[in-house]
N, C-alpha and C. Protein backbone atom coordinates (compact mmCIF):
# COMPACT_ATOMS: atom_id res chain seq x y z
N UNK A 1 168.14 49.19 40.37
CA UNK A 1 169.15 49.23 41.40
C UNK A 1 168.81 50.28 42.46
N UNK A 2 168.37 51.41 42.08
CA UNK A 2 168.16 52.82 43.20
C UNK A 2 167.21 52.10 43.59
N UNK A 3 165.81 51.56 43.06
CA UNK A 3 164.89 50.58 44.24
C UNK A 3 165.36 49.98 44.65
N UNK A 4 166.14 49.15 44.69
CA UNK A 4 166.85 48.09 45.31
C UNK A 4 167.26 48.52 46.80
N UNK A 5 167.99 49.79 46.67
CA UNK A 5 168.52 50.71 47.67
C UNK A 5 167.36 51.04 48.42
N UNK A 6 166.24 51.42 47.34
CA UNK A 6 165.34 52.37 48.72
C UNK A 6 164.29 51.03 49.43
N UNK A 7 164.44 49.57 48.93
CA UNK A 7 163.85 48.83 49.90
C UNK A 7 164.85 48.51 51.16
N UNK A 8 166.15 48.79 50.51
CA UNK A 8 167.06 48.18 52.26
C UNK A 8 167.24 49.38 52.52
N UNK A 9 166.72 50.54 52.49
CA UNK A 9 166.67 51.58 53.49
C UNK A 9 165.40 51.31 54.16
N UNK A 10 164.27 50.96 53.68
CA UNK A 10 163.49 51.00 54.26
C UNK A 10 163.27 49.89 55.41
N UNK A 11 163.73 48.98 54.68
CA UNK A 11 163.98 47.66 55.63
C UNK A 11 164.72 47.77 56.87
N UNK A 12 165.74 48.48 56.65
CA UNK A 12 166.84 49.27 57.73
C UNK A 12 165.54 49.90 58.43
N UNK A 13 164.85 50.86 58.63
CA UNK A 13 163.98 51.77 59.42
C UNK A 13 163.31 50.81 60.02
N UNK A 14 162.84 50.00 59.14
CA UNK A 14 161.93 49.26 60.34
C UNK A 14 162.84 48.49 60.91
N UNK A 15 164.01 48.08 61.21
CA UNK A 15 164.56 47.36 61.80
C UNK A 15 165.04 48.18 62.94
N UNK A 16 165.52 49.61 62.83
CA UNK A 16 165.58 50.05 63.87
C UNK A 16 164.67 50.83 64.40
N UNK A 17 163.31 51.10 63.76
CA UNK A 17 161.91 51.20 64.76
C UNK A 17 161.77 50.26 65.50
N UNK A 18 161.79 48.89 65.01
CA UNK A 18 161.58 47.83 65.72
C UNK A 18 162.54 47.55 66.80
N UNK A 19 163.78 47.88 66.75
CA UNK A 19 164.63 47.42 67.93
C UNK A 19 164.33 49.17 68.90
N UNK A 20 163.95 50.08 68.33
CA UNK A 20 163.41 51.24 69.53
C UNK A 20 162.09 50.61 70.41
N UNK A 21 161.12 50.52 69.51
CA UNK A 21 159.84 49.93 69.85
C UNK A 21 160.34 48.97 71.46
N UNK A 22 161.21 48.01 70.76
CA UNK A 22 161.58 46.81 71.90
C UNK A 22 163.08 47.30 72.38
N UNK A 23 163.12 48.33 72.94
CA UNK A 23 163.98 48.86 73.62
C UNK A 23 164.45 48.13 75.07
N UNK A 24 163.39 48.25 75.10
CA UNK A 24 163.24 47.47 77.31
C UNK A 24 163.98 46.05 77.46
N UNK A 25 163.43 45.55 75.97
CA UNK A 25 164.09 43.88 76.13
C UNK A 25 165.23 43.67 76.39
N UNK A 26 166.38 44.88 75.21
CA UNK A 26 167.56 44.98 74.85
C UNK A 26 168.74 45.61 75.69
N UNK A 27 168.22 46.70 75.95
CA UNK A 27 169.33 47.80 76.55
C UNK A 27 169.69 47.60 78.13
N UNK A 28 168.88 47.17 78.81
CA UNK A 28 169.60 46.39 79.99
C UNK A 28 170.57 45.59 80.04
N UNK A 29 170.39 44.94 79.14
CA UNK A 29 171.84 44.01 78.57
C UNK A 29 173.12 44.28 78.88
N UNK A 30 173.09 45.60 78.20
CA UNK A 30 174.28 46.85 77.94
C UNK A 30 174.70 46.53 79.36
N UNK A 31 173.97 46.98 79.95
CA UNK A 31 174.40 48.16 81.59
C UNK A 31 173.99 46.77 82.60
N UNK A 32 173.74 45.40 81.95
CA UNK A 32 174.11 44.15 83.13
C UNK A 32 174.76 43.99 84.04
N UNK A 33 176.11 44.44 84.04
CA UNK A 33 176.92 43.98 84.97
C UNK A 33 177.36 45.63 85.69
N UNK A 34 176.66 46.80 85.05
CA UNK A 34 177.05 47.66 85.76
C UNK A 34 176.12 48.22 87.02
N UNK A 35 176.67 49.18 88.07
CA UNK A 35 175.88 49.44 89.50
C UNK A 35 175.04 50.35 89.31
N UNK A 36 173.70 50.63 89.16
CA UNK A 36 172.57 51.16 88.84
C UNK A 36 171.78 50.83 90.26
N UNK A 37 171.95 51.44 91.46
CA UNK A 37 170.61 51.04 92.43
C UNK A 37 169.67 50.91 92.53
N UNK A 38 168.35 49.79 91.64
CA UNK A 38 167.53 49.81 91.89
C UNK A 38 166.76 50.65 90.69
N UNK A 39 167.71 51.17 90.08
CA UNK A 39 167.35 52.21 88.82
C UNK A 39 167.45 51.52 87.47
N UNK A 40 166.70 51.80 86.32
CA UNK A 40 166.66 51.21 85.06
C UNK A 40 167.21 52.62 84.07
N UNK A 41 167.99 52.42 83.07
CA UNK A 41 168.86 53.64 82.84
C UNK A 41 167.77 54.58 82.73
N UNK A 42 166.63 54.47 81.71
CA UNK A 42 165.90 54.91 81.21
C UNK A 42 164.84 55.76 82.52
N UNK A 43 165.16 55.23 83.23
CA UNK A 43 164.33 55.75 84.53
C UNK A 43 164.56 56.44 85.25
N UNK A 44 166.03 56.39 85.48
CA UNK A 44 167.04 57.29 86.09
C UNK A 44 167.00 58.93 85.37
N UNK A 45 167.47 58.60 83.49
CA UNK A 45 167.73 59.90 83.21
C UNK A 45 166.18 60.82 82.57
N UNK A 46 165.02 59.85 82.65
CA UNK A 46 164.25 60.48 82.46
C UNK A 46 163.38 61.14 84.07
N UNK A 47 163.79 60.82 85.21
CA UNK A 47 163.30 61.09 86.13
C UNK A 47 164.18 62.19 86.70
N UNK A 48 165.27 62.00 86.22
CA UNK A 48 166.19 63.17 86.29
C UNK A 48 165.86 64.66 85.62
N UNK A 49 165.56 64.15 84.45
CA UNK A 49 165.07 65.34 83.57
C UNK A 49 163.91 65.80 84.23
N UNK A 50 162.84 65.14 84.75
CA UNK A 50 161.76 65.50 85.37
C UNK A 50 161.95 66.70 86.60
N UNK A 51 162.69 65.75 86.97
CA UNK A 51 163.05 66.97 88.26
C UNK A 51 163.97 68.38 87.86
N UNK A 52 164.25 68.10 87.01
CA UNK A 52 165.58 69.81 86.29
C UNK A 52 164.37 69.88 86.16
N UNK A 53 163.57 69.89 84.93
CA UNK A 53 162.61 71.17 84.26
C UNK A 53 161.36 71.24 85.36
N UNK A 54 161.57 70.75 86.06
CA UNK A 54 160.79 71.64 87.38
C UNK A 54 161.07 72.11 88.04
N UNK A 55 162.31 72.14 88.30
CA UNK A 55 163.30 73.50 88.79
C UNK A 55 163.83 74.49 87.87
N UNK A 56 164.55 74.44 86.99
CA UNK A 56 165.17 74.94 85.97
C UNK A 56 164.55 75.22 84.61
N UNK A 57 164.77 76.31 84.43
CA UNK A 57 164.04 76.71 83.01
C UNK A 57 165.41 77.11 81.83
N UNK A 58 164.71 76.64 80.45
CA UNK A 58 165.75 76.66 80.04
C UNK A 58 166.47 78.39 80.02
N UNK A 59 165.23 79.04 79.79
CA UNK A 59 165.94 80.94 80.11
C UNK A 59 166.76 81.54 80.90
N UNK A 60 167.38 80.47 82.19
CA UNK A 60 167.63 80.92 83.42
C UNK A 60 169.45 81.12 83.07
N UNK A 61 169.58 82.16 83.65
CA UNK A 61 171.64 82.42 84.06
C UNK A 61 172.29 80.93 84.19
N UNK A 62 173.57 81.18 84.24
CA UNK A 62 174.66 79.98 85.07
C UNK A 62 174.17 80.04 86.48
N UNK A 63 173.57 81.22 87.04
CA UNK A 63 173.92 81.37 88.44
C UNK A 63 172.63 81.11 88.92
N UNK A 64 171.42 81.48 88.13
CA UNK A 64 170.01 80.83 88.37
C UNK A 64 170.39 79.24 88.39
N UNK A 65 170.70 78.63 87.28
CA UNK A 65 170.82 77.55 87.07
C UNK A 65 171.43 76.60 88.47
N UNK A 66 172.61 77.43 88.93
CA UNK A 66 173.43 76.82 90.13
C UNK A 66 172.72 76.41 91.14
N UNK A 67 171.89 78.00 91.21
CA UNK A 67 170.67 77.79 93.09
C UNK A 67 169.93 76.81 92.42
N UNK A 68 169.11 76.76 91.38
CA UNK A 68 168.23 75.55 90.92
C UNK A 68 168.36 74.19 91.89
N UNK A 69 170.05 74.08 91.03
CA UNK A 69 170.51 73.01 91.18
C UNK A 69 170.97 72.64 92.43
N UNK A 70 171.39 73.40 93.00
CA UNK A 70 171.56 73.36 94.63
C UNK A 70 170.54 73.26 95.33
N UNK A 71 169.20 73.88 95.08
CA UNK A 71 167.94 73.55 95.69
C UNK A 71 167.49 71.82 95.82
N UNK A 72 167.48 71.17 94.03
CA UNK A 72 167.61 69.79 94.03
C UNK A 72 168.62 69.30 95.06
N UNK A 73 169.95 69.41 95.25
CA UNK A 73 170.54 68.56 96.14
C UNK A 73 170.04 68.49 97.34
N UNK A 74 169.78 69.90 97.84
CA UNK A 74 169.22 69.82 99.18
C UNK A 74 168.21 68.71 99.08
N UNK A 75 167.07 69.06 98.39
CA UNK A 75 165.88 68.33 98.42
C UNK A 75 165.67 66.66 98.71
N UNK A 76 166.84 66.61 98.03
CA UNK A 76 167.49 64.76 97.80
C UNK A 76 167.94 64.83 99.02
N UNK A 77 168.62 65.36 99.88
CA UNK A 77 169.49 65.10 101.04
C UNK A 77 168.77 64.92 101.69
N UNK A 78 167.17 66.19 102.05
CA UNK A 78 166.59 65.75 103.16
C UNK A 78 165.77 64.51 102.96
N UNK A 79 165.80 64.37 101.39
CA UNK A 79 164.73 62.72 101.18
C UNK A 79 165.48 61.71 101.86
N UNK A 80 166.81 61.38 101.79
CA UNK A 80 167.86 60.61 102.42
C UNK A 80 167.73 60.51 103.95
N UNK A 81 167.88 61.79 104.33
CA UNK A 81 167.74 61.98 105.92
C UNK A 81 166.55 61.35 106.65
N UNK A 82 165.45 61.76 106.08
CA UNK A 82 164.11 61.52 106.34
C UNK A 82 164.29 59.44 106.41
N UNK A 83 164.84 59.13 105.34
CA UNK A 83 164.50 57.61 105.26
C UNK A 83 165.80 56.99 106.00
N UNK A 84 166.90 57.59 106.58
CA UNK A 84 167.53 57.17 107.83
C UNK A 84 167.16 57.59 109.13
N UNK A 85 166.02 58.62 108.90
CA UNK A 85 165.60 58.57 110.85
C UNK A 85 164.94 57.70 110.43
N UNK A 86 163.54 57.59 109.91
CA UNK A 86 163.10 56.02 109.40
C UNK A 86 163.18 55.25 109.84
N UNK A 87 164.83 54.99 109.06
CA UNK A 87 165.30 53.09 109.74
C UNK A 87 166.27 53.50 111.26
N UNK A 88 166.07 54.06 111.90
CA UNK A 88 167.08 54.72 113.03
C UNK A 88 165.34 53.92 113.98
N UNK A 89 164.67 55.10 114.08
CA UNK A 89 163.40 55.05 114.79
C UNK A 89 162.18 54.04 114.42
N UNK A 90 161.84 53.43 113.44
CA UNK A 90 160.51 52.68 112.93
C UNK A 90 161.52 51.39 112.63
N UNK A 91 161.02 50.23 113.79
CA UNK A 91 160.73 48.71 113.39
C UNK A 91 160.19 48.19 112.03
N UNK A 92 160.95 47.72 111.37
CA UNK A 92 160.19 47.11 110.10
C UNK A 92 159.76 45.51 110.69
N UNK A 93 158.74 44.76 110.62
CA UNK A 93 158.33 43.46 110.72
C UNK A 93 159.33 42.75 109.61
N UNK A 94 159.60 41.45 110.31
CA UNK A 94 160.56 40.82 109.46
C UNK A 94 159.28 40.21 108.80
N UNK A 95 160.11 38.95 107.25
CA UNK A 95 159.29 38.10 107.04
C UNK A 95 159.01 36.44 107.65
N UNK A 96 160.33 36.38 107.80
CA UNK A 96 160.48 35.25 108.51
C UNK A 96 161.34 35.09 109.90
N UNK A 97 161.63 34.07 110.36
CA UNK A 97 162.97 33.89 111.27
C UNK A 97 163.90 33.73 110.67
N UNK A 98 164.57 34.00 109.66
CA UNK A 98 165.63 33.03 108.55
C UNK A 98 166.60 34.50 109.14
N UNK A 99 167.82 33.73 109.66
CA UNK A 99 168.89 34.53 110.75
C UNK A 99 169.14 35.66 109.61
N UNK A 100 169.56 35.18 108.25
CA UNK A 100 169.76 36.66 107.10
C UNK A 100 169.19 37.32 106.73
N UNK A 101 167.73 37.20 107.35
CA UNK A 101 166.99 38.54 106.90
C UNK A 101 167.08 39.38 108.55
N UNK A 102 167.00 38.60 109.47
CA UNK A 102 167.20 39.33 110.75
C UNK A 102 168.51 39.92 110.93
N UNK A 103 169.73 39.82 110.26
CA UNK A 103 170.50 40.00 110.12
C UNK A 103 170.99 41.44 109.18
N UNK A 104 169.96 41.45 108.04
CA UNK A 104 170.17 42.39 106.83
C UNK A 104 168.84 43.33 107.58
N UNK A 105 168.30 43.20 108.34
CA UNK A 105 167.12 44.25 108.75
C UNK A 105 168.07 45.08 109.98
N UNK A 106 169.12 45.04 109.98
CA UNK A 106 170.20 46.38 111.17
C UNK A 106 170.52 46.90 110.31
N UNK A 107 171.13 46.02 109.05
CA UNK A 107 171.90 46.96 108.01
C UNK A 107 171.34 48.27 107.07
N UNK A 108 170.48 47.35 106.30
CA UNK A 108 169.64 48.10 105.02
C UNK A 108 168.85 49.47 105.53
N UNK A 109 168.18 50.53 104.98
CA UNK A 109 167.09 51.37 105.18
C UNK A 109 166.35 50.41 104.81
N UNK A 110 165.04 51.02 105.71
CA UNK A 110 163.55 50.43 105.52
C UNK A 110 163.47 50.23 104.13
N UNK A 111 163.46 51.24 102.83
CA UNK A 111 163.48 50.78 101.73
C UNK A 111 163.83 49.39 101.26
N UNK A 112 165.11 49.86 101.43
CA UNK A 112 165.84 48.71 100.92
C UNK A 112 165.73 47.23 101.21
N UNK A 113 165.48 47.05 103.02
CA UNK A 113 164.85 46.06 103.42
C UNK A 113 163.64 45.56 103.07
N UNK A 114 163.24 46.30 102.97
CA UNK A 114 161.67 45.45 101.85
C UNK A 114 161.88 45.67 100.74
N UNK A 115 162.97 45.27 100.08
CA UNK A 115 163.29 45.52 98.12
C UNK A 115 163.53 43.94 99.01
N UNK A 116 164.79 43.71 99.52
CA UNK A 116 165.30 41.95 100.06
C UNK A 116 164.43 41.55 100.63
N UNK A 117 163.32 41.99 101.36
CA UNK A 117 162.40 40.83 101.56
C UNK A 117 161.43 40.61 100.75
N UNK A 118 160.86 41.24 99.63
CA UNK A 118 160.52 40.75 98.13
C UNK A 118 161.37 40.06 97.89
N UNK A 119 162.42 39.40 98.02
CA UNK A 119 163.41 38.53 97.50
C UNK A 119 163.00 37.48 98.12
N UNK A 120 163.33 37.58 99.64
CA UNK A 120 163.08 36.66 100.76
C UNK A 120 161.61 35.61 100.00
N UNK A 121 160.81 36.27 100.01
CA UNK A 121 159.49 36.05 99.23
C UNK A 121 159.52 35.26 98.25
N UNK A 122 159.80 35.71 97.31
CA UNK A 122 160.24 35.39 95.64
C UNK A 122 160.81 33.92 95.92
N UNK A 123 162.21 33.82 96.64
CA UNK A 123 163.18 32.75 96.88
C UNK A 123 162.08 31.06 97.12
N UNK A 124 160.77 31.45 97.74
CA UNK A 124 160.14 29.94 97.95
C UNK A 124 159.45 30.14 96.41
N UNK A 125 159.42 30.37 95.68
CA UNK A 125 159.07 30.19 94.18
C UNK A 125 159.99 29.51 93.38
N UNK A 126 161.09 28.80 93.67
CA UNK A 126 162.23 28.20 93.11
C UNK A 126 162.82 27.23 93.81
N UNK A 127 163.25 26.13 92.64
CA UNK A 127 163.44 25.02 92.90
C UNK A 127 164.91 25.04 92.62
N UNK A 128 166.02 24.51 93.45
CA UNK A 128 167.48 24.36 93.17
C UNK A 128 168.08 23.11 92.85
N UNK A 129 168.78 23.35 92.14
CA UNK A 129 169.25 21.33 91.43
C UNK A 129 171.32 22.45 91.35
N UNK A 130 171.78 21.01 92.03
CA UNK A 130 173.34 21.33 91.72
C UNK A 130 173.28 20.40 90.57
N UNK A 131 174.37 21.35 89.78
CA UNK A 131 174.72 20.87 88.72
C UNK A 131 175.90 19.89 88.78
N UNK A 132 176.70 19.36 87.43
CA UNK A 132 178.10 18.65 88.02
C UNK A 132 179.32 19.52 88.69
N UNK A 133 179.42 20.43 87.74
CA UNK A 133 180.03 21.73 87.65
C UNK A 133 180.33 22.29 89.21
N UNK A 134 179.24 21.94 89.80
CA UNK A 134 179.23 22.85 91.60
C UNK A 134 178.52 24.05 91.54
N UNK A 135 178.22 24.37 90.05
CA UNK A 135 177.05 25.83 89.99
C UNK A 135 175.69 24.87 90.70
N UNK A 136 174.83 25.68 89.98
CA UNK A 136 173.61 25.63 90.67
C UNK A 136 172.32 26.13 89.52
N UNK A 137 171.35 25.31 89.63
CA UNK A 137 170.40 25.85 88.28
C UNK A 137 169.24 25.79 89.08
N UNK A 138 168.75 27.16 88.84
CA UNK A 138 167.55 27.57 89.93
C UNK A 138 166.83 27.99 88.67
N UNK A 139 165.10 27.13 88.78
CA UNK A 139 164.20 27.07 88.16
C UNK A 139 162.88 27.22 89.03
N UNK A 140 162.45 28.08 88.50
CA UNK A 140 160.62 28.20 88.50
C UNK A 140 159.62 26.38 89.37
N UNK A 141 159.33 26.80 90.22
CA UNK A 141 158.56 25.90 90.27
C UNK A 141 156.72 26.20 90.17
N UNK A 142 156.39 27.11 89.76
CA UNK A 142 155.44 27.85 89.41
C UNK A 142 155.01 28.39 88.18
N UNK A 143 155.71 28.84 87.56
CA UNK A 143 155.64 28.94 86.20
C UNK A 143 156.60 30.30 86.23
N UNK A 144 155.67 31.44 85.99
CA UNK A 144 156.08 32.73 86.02
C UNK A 144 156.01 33.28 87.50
N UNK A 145 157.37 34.22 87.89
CA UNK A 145 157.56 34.37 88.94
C UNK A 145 157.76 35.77 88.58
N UNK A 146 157.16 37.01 89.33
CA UNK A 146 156.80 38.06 88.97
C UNK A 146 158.13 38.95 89.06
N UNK A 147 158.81 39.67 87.97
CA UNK A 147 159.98 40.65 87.42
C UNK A 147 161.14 39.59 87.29
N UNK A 148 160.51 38.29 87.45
CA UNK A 148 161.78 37.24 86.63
C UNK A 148 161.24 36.32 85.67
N UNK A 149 160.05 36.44 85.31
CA UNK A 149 159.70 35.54 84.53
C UNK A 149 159.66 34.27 84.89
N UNK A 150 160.06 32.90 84.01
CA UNK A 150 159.83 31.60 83.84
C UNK A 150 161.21 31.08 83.69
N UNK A 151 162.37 31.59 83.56
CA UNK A 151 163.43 31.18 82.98
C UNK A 151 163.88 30.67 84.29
N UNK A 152 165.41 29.99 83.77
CA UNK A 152 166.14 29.48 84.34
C UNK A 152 167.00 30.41 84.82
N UNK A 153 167.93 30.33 86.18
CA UNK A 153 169.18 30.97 86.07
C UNK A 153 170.45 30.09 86.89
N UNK A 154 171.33 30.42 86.61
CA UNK A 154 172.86 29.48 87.40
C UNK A 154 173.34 30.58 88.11
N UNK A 155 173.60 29.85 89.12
CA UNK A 155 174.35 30.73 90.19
C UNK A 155 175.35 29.78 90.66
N UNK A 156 176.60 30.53 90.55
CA UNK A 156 177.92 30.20 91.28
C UNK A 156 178.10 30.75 92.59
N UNK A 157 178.35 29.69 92.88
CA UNK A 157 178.42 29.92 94.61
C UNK A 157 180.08 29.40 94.74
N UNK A 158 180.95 30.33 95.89
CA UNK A 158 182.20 30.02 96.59
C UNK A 158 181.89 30.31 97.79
N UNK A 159 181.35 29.04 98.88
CA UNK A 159 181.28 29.19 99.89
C UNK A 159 182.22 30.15 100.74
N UNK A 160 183.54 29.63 100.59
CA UNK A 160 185.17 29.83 101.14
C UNK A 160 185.22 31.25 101.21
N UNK A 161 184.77 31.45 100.21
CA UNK A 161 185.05 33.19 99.95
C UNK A 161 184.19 34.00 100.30
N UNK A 162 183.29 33.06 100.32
CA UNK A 162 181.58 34.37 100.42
C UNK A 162 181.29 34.84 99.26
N UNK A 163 181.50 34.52 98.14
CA UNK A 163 181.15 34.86 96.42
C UNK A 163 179.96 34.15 96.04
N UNK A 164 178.98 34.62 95.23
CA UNK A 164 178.10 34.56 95.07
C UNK A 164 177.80 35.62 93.52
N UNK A 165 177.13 34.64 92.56
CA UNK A 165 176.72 35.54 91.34
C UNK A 165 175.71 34.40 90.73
N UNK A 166 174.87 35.55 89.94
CA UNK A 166 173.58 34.49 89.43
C UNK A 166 173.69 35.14 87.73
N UNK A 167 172.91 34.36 87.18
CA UNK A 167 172.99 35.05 85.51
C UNK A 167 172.17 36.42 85.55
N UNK A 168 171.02 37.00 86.43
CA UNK A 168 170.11 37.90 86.95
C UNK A 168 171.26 39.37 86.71
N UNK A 169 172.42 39.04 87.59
CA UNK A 169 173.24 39.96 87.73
C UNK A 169 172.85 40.91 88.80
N UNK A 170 171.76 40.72 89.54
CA UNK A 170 170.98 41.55 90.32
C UNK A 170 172.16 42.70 91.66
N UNK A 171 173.06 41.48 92.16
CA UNK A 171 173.79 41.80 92.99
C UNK A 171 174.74 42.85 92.46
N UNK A 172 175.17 42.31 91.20
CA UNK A 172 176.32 43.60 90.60
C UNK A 172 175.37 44.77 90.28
N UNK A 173 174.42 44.98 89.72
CA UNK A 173 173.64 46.06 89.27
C UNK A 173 172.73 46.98 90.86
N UNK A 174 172.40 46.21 91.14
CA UNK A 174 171.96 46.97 92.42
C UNK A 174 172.13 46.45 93.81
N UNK A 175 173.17 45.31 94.18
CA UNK A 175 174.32 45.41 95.56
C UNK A 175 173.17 44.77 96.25
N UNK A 176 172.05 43.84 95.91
CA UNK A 176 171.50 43.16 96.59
C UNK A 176 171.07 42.03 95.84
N UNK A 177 171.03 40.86 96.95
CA UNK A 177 170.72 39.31 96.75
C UNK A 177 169.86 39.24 96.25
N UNK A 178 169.63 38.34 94.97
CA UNK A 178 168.43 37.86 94.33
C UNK A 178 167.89 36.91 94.37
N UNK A 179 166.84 36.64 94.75
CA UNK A 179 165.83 35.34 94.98
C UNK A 179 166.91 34.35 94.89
N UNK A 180 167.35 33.85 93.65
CA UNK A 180 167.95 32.54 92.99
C UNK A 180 169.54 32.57 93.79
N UNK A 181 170.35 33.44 94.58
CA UNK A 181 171.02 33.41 95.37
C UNK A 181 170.77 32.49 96.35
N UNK A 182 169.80 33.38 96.86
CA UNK A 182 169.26 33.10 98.42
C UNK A 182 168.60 32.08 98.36
């Protein structure tokens, strides 16, 4: 019986080595429908950490710690600033004539505008079939289509309203259109 126990402990370990190991597959899942810009959690708080312990040591006061940390904000602000004179002063080349990307190139920072026109891009890699339903099943006409794979996705569209959602979730998680939208 105590063996018995110490094989489903062990069995247990590798089951959750194995679901650490394949972390990446899983844990996005979680945080699907939540607003992450462009950020993957794991990327966020480890790039975060990157930047504290290169400012901040763990030996330092509350009040060392504060300027640290106030130094980072600055630092971020002028990164911000810098990439709105950017899009203030520097023309980005569109990709096409398609009126919504000429349209989303006043709005977006330069960044951001070329995150949607990788989309723009992406979007002639897919084939659209309406369903009965009035969704929409957007498939691969290529095989693998690069940071979406091969799969399928449905997107509900409400013209009337201007609503728009795909299974990707792209729009809720980081507030921009995904290929299979567009």
């Amino acid at each position: 019986m105590v063996e018995d126990a110490g094989r489903s402990w062990e069995n247990g370990q590798e089951h959750f080595h194995w679901l650490w190991e394949n972390r990446e597959c899983w844990v996005p899942v979680y945080y699907m429908h939540d607003f992450f810009p462009f950020l993957q959690t794991m990327t966020r708080s480890e790039g975060f950490n990157a930047v504290l312990k290169k400012y901040a040591n763990p030996n330092n006061s509350l009040v060392e710690f504060a300027k640290q940390y106030t130094a980072i904000q600055q630092k971020v602000m002028v990164s911000v600033s810098k990439e709105h004179l950017e899009t203030l002063y520097k023309e980005v080349e569109t990709y096409s004539f398609n009126p919504l990307e000429l349209q989303v190139q006043g709005l977006y920072t330069h960044n951001i505008f070329t995150k949607f026109q990788m989309e723009m891009k992406v979007k002639t890699g897919y084939r659209c079939d309406t369903l009965q339903d009035g969704s929409f099943k957007v498939g691969s006409v290529r095989g693998i289509i690069p940071k979406y794979g091969d799969m399928d996705y449905h997107v509900q569209a409400n013209k009337d309203e201007g609503a728009y959602s795909c299974t990707c979730c792209k729009f809720e998680r980081d507030g921009k259109l995904c290929a299979h939208v567009l």
